[in-house]
Protein backbone atom coordinates (compact mmCIF):
# COMPACT_ATOMS: atom_id res chain seq x y z
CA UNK A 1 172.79 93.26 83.74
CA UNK A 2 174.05 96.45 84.94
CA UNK A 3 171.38 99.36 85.39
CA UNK A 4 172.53 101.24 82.70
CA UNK A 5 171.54 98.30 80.25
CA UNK A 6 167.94 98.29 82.44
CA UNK A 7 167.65 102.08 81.95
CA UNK A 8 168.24 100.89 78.03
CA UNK A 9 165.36 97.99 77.90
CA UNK A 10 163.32 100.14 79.83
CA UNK A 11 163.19 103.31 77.75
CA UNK A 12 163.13 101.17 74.17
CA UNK A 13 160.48 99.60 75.48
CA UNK A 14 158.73 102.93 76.39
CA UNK A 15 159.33 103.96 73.09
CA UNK A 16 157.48 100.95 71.47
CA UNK A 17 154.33 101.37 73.91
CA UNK A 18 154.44 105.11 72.94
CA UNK A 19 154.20 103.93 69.12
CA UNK A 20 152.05 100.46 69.87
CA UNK A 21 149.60 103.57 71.72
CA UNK A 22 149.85 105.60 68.57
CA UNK A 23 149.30 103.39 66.11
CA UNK A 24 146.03 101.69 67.95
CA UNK A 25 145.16 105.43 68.53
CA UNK A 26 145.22 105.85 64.52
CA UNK A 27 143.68 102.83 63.65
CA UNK A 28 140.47 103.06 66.00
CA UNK A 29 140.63 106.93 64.71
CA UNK A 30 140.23 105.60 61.23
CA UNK A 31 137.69 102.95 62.24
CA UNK A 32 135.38 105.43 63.81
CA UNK A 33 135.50 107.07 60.51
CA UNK A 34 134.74 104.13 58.60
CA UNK A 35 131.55 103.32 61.41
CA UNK A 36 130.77 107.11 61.07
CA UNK A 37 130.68 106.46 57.33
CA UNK A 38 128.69 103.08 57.70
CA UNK A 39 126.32 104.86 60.20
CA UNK A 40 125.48 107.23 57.55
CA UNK A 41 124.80 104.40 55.19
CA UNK A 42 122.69 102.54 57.66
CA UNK A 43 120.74 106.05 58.25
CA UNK A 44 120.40 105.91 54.53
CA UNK A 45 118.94 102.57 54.22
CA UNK A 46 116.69 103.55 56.85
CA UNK A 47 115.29 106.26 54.92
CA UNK A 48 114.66 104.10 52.15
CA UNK A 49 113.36 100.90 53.86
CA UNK A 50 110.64 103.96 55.48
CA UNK A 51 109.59 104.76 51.62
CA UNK A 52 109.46 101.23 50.99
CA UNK A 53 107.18 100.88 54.13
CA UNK A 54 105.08 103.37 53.01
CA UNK A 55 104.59 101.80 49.21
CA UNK A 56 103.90 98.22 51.22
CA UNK A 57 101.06 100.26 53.41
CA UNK A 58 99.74 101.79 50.04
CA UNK A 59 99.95 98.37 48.55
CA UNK A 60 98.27 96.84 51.28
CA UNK A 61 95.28 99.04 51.59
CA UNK A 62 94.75 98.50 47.67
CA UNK A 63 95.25 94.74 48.14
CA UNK A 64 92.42 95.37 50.69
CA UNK A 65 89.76 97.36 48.54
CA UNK A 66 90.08 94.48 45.80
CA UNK A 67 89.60 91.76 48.38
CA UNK A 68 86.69 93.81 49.69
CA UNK A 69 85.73 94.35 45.75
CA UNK A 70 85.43 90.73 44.88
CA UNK A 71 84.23 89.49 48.55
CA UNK A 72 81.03 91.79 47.15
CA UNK A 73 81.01 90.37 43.59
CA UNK A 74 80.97 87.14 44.94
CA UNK A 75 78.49 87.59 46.71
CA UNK A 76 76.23 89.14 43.74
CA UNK A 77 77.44 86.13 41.37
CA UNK A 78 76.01 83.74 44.34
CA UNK A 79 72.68 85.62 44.52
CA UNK A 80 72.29 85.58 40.81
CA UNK A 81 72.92 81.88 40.98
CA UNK A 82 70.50 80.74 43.19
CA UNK A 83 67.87 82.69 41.79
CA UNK A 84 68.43 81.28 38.58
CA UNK A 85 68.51 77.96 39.88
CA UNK A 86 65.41 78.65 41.52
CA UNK A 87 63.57 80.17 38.56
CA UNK A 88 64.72 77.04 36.13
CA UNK A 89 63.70 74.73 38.55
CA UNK A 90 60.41 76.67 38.92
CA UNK A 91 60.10 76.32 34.93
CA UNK A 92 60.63 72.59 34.70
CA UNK A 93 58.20 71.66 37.51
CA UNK A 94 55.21 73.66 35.51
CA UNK A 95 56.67 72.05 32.09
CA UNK A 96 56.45 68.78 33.50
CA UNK A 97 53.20 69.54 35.44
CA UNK A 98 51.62 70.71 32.29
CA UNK A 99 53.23 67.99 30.39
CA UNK A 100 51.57 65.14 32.69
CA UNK A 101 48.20 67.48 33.05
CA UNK A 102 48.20 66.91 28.93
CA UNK A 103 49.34 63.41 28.62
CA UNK A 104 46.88 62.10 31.74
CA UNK A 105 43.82 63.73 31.26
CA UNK A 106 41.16 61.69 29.17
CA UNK A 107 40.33 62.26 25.83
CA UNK A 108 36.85 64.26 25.26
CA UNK A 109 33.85 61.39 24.85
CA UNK A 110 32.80 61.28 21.36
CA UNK A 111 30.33 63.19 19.98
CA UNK A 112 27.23 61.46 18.82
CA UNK A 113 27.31 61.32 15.28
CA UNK A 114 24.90 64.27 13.93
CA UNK A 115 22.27 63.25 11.99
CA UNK A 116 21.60 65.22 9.25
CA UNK A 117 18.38 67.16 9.14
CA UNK A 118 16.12 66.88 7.02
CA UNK A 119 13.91 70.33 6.36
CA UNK A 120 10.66 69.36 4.91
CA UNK A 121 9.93 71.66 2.22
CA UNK A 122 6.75 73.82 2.88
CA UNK A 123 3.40 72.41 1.85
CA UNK A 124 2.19 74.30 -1.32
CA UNK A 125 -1.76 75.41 -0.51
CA UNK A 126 -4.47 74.23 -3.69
CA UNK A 127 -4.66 76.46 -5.91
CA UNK A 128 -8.09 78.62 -6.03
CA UNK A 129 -8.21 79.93 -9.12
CA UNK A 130 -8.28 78.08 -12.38
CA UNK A 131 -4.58 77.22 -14.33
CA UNK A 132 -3.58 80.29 -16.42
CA UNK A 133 -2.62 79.01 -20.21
CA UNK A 134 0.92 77.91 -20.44
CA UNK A 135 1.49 77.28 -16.38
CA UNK A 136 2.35 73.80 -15.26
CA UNK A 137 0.48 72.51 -12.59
């Protein structure tokens, strides 16, 4: 190898670094375009997971008035049903009460049997004066 034919290697091989160098220079050129694109997209989907963020907040604070809504109804229906169970068992203690009050206490003695009575009539006086003509004595 003479150092002409080095000279020859030597500068091809300059020439295919110089387009290796401008080639990889292209190609990350067109990938930054491509991230700059995806970047953009990204941004995008940022925007809209924020809006969905916000309807999840709005859902949440409804899904916390309801649960606060029926935490108080419940409540209410629990009041209502002890009290009821507390009335009807105050009602069946006085039914029975009565009920045994009735069925224990002891018949009234009987009365003596009345005798009937007897009105005397009214003694008639003697008569004074002599029978008038046609009056029955």
């Amino acid at each position: 190898m003479n150092a002409s034919d080095k000279e020859y290697i030597d500068a091809r091989l300059d020439a295919q670094d110089a387009r290796v160098d401008r080639r990889l220079a292209s190609l990350e050129a067109l990938v930054m375009t491509k991230f700059t694109g995806v970047d953009a997209q990204f941004a995008a989907i940022g925007i809209k997971f924020a809006e969905v963020d916000v309807q999840f907040a709005r859902m949440d604070a409804k899904l916390a008035e309801l649960r606060t809504e029926m935490h108080a109804r419940f409540n209410e229906l629990i009041k209502w049903l002890v009290g009821t169970a507390i009335a009807m068992s105050a009602l069946g203690i006085t039914i029975i009460a009565l009920l045994f009050n009735f069925a224990t206490s002891k018949p009234l003695a009987p009365s003596p049997p009345s005798v009937p009575a007897v009105v005397a009539p009214a003694p008639v006086a003697a008569p004074t004066s002599a029978p008038v003509a046609g009056q029955r004595r």
